[in-house]
C-alpha atoms as a PDB file:
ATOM      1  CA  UNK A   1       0.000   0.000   0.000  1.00  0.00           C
ATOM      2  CA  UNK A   2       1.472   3.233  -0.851  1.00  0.00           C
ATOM      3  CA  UNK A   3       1.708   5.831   1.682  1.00  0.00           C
ATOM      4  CA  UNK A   4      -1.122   7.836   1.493  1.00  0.00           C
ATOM      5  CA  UNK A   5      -3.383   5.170   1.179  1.00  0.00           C
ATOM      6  CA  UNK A   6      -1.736   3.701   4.125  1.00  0.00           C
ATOM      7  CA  UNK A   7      -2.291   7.383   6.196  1.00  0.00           C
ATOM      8  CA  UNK A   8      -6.400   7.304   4.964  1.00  0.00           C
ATOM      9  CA  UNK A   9      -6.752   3.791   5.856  1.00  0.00           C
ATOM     10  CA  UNK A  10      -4.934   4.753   9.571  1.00  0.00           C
ATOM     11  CA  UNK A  11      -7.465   7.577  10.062  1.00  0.00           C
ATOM     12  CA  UNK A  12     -10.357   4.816   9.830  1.00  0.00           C
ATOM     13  CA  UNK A  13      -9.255   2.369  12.743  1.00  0.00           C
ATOM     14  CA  UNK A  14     -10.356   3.503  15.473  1.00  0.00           C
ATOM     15  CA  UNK A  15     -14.162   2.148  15.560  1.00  0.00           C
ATOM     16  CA  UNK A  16     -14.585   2.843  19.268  1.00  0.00           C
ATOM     17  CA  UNK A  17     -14.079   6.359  18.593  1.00  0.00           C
ATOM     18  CA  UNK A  18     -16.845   6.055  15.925  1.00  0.00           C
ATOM     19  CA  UNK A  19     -19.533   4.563  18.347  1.00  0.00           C
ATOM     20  CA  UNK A  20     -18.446   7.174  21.069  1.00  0.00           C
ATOM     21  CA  UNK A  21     -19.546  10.024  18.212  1.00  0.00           C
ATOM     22  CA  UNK A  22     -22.217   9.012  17.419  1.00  0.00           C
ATOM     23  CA  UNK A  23     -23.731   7.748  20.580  1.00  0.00           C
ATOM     24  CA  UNK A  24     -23.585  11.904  21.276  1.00  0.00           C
ATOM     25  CA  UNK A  25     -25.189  12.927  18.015  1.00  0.00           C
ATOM     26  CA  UNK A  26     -28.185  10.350  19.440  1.00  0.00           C
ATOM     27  CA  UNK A  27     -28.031  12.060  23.039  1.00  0.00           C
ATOM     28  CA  UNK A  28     -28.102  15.233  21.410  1.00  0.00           C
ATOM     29  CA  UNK A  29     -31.317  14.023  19.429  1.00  0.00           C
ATOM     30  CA  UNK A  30     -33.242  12.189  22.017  1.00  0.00           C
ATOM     31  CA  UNK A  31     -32.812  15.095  24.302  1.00  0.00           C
ATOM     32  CA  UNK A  32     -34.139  17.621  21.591  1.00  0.00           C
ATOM     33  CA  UNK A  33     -37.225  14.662  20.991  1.00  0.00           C
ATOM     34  CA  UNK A  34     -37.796  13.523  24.024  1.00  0.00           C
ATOM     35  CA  UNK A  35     -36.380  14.945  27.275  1.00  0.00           C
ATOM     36  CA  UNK A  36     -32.926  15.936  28.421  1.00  0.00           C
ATOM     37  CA  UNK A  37     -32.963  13.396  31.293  1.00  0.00           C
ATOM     38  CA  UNK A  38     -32.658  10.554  27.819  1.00  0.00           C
ATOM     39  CA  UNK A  39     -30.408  12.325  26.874  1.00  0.00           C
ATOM     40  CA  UNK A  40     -28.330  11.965  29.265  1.00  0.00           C
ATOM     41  CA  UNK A  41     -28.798   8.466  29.994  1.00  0.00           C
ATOM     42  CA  UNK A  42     -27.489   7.526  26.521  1.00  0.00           C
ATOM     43  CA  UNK A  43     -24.199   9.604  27.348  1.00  0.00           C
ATOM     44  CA  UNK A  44     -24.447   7.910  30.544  1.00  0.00           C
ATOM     45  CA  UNK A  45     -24.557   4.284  29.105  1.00  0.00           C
ATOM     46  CA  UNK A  46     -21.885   5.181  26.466  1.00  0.00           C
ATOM     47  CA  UNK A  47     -19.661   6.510  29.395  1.00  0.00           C
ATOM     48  CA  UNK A  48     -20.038   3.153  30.893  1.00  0.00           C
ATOM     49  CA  UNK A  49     -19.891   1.227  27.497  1.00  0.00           C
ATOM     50  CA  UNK A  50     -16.264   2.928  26.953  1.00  0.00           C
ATOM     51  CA  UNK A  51     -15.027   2.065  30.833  1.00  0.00           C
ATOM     52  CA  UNK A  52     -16.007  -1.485  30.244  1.00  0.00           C
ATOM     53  CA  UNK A  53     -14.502  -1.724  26.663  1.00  0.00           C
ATOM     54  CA  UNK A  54     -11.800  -0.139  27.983  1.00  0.00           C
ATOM     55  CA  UNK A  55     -11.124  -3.146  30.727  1.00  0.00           C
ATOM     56  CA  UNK A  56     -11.682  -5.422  28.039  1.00  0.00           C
ATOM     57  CA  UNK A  57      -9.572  -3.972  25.323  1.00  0.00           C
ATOM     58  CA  UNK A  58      -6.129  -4.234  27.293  1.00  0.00           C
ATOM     59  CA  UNK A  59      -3.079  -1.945  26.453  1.00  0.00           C
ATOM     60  CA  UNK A  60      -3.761   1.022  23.860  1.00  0.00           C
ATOM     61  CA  UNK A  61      -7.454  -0.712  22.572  1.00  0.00           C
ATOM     62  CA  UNK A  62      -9.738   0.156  22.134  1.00  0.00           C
ATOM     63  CA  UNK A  63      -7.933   3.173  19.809  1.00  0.00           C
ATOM     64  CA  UNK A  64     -10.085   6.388  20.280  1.00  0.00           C
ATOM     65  CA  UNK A  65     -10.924   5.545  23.654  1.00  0.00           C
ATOM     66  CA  UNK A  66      -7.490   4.974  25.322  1.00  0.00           C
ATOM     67  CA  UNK A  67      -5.940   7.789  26.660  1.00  0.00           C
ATOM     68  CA  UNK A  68      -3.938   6.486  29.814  1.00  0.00           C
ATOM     69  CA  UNK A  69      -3.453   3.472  31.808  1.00  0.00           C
ATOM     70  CA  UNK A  70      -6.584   1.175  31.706  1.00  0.00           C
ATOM     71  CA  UNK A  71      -7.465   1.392  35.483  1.00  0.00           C
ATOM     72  CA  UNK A  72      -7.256   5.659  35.352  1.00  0.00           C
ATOM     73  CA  UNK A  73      -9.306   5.684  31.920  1.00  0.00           C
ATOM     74  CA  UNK A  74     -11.866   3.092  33.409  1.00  0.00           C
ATOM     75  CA  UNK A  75     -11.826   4.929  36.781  1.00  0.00           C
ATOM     76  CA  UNK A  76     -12.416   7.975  35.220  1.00  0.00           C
ATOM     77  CA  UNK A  77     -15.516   7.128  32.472  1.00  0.00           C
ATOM     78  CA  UNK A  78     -17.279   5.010  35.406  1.00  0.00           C
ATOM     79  CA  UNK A  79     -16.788   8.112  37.948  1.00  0.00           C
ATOM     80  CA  UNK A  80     -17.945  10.499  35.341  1.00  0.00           C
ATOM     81  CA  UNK A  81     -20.998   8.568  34.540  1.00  0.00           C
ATOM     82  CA  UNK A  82     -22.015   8.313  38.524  1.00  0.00           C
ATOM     83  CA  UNK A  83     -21.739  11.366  38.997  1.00  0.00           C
ATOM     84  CA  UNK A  84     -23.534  12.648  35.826  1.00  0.00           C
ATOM     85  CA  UNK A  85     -26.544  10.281  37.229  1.00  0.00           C
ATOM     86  CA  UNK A  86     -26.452  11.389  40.166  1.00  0.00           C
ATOM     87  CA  UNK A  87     -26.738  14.704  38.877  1.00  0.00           C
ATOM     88  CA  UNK A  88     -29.610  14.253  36.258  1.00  0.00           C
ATOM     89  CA  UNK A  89     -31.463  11.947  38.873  1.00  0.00           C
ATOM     90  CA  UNK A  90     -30.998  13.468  41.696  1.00  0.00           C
ATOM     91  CA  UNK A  91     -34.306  15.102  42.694  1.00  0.00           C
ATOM     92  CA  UNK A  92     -34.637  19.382  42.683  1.00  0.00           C
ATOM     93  CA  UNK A  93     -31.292  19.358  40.917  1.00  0.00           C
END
């Protein structure tokens, strides 16, 4: 493969990072058609969708999604998704 076919076809592997995206452009939606609370919830379960897939995906997987060790990027996606449910849940907030 030549080299800039090699570069296009780099810019494509990182699926997780895909998902991530568009699981956002859907939050955005449902909370525009339904109700903001949905809308979070879908961030919410993608939050916890990326801490998991990042305890699966071991070492630098899954691309798009890795950023440091795979305890501290878990850790960090499962805390921010507590504490973004316990801030849309949490009643008079």
């Amino acid at each position: 493969m030549s080299e800039p076919q090699a570069e296009a076809h780099e810019r494509h592997r990182a699926p997780a990072l895909w998902l991530v995206t568009t699981a956002i452009a859907l939050a955005c939606v449902a909370a525009e058609v339904v109700d903001a609370q949905v809308g979070v919830a879908v961030i919410i379960g993608t939050l916890v969708a990326a801490a998991v897939a990042r305890l699966v995906g071991r070492g630098r997987h899954p691309e798009g999604v890795a950023v440091r060790s795979t305890w501290q990027d878990a850790v960090t996606l499962g805390g921010l998704a507590v504490a973004m449910g316990v801030l849309v849940f949490a009643p008079g907030v």
